[in-house]
Protein backbone atom coordinates (compact mmCIF):
# COMPACT_ATOMS: atom_id res chain seq x y z
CA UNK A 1 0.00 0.00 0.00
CA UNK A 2 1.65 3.67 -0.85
CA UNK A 3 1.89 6.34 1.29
CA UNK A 4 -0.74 8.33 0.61
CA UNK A 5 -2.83 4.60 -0.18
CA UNK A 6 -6.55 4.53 1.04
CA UNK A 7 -7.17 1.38 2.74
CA UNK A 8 -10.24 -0.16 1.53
CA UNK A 9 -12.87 0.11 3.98
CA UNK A 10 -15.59 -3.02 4.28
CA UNK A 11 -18.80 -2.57 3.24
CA UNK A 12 -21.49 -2.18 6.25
CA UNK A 13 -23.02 -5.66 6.37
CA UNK A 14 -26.77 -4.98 5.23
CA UNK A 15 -29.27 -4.87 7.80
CA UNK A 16 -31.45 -7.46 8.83
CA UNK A 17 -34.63 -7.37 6.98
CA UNK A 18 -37.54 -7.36 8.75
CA UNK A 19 -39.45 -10.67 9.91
CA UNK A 20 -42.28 -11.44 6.61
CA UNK A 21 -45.44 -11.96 8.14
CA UNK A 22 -46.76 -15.21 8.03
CA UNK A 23 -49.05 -16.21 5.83
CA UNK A 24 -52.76 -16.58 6.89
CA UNK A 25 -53.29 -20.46 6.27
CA UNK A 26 -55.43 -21.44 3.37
CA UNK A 27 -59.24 -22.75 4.26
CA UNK A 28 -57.87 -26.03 3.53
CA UNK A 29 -55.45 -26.19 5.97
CA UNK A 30 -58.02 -24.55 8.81
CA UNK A 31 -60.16 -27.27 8.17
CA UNK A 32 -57.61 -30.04 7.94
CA UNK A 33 -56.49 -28.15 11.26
CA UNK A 34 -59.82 -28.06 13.17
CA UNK A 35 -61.08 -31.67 11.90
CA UNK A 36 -57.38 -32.82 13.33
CA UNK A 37 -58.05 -31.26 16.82
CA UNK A 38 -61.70 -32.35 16.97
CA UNK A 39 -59.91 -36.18 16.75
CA UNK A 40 -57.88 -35.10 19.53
CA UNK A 41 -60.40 -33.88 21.57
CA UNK A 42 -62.92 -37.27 21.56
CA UNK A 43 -59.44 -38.96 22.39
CA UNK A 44 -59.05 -36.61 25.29
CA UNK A 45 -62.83 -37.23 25.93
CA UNK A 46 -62.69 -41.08 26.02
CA UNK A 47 -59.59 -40.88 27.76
CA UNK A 48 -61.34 -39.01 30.85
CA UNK A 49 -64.49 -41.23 30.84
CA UNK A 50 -61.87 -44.19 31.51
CA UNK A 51 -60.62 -42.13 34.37
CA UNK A 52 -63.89 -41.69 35.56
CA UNK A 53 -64.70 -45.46 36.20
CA UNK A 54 -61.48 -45.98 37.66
CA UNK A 55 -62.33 -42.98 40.32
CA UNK A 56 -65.66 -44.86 41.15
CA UNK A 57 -63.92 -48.02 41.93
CA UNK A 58 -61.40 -46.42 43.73
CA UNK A 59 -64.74 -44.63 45.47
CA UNK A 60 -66.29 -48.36 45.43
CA UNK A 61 -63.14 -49.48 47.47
CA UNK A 62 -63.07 -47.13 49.77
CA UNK A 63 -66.43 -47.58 50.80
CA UNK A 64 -65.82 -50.87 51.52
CA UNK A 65 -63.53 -50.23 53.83
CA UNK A 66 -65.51 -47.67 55.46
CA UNK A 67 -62.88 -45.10 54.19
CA UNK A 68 -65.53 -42.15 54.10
CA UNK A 69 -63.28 -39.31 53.69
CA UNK A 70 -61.45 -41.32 50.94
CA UNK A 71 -65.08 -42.67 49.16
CA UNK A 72 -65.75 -38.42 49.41
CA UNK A 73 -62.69 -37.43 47.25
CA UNK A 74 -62.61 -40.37 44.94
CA UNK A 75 -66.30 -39.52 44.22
CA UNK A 76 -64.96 -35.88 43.92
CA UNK A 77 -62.43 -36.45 41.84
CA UNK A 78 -65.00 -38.95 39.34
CA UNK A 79 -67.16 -35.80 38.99
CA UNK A 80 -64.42 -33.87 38.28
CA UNK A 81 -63.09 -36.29 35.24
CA UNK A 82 -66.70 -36.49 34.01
CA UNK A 83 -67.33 -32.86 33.76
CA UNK A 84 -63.88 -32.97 31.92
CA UNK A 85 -64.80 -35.76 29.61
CA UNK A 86 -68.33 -33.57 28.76
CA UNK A 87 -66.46 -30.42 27.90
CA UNK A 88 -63.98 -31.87 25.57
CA UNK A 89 -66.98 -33.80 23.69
CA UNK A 90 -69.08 -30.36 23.53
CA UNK A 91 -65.77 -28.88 21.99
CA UNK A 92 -65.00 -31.32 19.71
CA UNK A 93 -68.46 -31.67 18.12
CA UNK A 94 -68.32 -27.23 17.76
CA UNK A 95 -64.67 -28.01 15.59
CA UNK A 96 -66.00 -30.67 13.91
CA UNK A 97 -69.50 -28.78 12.76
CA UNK A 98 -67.53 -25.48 11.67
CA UNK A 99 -65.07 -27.61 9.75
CA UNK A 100 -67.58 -29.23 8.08
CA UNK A 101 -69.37 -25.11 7.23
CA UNK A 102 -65.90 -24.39 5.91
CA UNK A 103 -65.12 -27.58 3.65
CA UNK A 104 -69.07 -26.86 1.98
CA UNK A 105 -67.97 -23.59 1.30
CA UNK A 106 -64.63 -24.40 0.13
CA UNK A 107 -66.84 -26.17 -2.19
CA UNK A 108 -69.13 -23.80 -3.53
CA UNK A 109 -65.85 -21.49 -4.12
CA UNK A 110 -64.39 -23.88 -6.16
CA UNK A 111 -67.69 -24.20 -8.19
CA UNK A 112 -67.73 -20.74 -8.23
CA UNK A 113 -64.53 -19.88 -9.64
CA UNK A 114 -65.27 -22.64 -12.28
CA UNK A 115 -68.71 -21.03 -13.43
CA UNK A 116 -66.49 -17.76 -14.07
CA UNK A 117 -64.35 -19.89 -16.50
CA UNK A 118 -67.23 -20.99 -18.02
CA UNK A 119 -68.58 -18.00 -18.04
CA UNK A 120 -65.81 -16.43 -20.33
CA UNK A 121 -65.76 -19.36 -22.45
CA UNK A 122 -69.32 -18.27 -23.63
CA UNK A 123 -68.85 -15.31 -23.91
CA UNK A 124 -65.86 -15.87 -26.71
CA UNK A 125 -68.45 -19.32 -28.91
CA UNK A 126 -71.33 -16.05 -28.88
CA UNK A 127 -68.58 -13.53 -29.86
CA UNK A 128 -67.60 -15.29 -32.87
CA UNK A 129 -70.85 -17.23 -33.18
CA UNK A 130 -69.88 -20.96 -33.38
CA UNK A 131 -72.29 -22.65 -33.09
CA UNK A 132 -70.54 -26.14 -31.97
CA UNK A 133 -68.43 -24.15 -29.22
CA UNK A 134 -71.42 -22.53 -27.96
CA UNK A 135 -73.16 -26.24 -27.75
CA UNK A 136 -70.77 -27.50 -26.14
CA UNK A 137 -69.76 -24.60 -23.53
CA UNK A 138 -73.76 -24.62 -22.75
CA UNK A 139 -73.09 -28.52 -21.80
CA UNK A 140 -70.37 -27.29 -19.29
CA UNK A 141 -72.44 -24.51 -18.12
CA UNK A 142 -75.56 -26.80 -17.19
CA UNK A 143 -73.13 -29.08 -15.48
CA UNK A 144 -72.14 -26.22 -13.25
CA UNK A 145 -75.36 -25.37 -12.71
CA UNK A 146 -76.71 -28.76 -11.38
CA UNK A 147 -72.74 -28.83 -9.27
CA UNK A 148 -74.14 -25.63 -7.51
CA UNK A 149 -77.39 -26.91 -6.86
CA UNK A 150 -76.17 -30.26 -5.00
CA UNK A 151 -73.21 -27.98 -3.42
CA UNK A 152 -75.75 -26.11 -1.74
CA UNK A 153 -77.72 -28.97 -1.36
CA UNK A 154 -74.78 -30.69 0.80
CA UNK A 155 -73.89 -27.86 2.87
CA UNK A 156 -78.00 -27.54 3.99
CA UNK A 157 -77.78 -30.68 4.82
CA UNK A 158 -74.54 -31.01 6.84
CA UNK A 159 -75.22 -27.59 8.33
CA UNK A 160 -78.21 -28.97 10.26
CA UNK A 161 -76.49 -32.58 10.40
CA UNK A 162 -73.71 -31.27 12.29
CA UNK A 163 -75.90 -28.46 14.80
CA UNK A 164 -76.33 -29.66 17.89
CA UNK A 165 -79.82 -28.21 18.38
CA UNK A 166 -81.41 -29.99 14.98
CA UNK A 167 -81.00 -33.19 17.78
CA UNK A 168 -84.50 -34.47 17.59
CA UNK A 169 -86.35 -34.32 20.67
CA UNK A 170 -87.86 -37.73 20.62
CA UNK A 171 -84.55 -39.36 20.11
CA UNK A 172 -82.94 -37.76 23.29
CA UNK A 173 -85.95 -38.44 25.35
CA UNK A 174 -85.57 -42.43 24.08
CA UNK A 175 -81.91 -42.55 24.96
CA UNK A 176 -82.27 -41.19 28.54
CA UNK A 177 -85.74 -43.61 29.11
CA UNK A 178 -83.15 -46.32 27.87
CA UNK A 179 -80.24 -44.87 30.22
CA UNK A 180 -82.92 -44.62 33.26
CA UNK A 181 -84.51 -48.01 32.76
CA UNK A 182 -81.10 -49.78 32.65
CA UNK A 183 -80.10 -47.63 35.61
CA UNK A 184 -82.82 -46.11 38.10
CA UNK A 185 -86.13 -47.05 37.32
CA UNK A 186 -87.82 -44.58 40.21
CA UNK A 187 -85.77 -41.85 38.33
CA UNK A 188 -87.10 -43.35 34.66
CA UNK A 189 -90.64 -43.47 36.14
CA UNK A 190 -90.42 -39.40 37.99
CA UNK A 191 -88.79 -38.01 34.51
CA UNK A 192 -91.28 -39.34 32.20
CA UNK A 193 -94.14 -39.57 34.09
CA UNK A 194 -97.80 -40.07 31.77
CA UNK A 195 -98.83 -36.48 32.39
CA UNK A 196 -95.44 -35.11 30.99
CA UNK A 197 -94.68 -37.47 28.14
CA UNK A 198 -97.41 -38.06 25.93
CA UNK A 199 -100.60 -39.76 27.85
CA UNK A 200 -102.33 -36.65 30.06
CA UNK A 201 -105.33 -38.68 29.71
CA UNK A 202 -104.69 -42.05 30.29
CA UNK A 203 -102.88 -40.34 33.51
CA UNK A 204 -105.93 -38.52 33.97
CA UNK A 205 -107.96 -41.67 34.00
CA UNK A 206 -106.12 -43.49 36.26
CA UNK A 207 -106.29 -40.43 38.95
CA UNK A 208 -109.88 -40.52 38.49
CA UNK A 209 -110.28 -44.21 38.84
CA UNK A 210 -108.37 -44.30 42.25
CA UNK A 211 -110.38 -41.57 43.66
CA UNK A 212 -113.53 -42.96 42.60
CA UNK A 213 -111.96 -46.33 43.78
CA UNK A 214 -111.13 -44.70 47.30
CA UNK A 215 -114.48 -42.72 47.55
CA UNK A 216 -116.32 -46.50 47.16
CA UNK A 217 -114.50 -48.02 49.81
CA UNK A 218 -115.37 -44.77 52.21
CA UNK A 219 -118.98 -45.11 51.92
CA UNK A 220 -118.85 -48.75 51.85
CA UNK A 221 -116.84 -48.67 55.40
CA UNK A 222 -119.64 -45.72 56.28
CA UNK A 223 -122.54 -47.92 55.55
CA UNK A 224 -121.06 -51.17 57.84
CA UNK A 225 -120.59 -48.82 61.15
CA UNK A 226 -124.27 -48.05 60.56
């Protein structure tokens, strides 16, 4: 280097460029996503309900043994799991009906975007008025149509499949008279009771027919102390 040499000076390393925002996922992800963690959740859910009947044998045990404090907690802690069990159910039925919201209209965007192809393809066969193009784009454009119509078709249908309140009535009341017969029959016989499910009058009747029954064997013990 010469006397009057200028040393070379590095360049200033460039500066870091700022983090890129991630991406948004795609709806197809979201749903593969959701659908995933709804899985997850009934295995949770199942898991807990095991837990559950191995709290109320531990309860059973303890009982047994005339452990009361331990029967208390062991019962506590069964409740506890249950509850558990319920909420992770409740929240992987909501994932799994949203997901399936999303993949119908995933759906009707990809029919969607197809009419619009379809839609310029007409547009050219009338432009330049031939007459074979324009058969067979009006072909394509009926198959759309009837695509869209069982789309939407679909998604009315999974929509209320997959809503918790579209649960008939009649089936939940059969499940839990099932549930209480197998179970607690005083319980099955208090909750659906003739006056509440269905039969007012032959419940009616029978109240009636005991009183009238009753009223008989009043006069009847009347008339013998005479």
């Amino acid at each position: 280097m010469g006397l009057f040499g200028k040393s070379k000076k590095e360049a200033p390393a460039p500066a870091a460029s700022a983090a890129k925002a991630k991406p948004a996922p795609s709806l197809e992800d979201t749903v593969f996503n959701m659908r995933f963690t709804a899985k997850q959740l009934a295995r949770m859910s199942q898991k807990a309900e095991k837990d559950v009947e191995k709290e109320k044998k531990k309860c059973r045990d303890a009982m047994a043994k005339q452990n009361v404090e331990g029967a208390r907690i062991f019962a506590e802690n069964a409740i506890r799991q249950e509850n558990q069990a319920l909420t992770y159910l409740k929240l992987a039925s909501r994932l799994d009906a949203v997901a399936s919201k999303l993949d119908g209209q995933m759906k009707m965007q990809q029919v969607t975007g197809q009419m619009s192809d379809v839609t310029l393809a007409l547009g050219g066969a009338l432009e330049a008025m031939d007459v074979e193009k324009i058969a067979r784009t009006m072909d394509t454009f009926e198959k759309q149509f009837e695509d869209l119509d069982m789309t939407a078709k679909y998604m009315d249908g999974a929509i209320s499949d997959t809503t918790a309140m579209s649960t008939p009535q009649n089936q939940v009341d059969d499940l839990l008279k099932q549930v209480g017969t197998a179970n607690a029959l005083e319980y099955q016989n208090m909750l659906f009771d003739g006056t509440k499910y269905g039969t007012p009058a032959q419940a009616t009747a029978q109240a009636s027919s005991a009183e009238d029954t009753s009223l008989e064997a009043r006069l009847q013990a009347l008339s013998t102390q005479k």
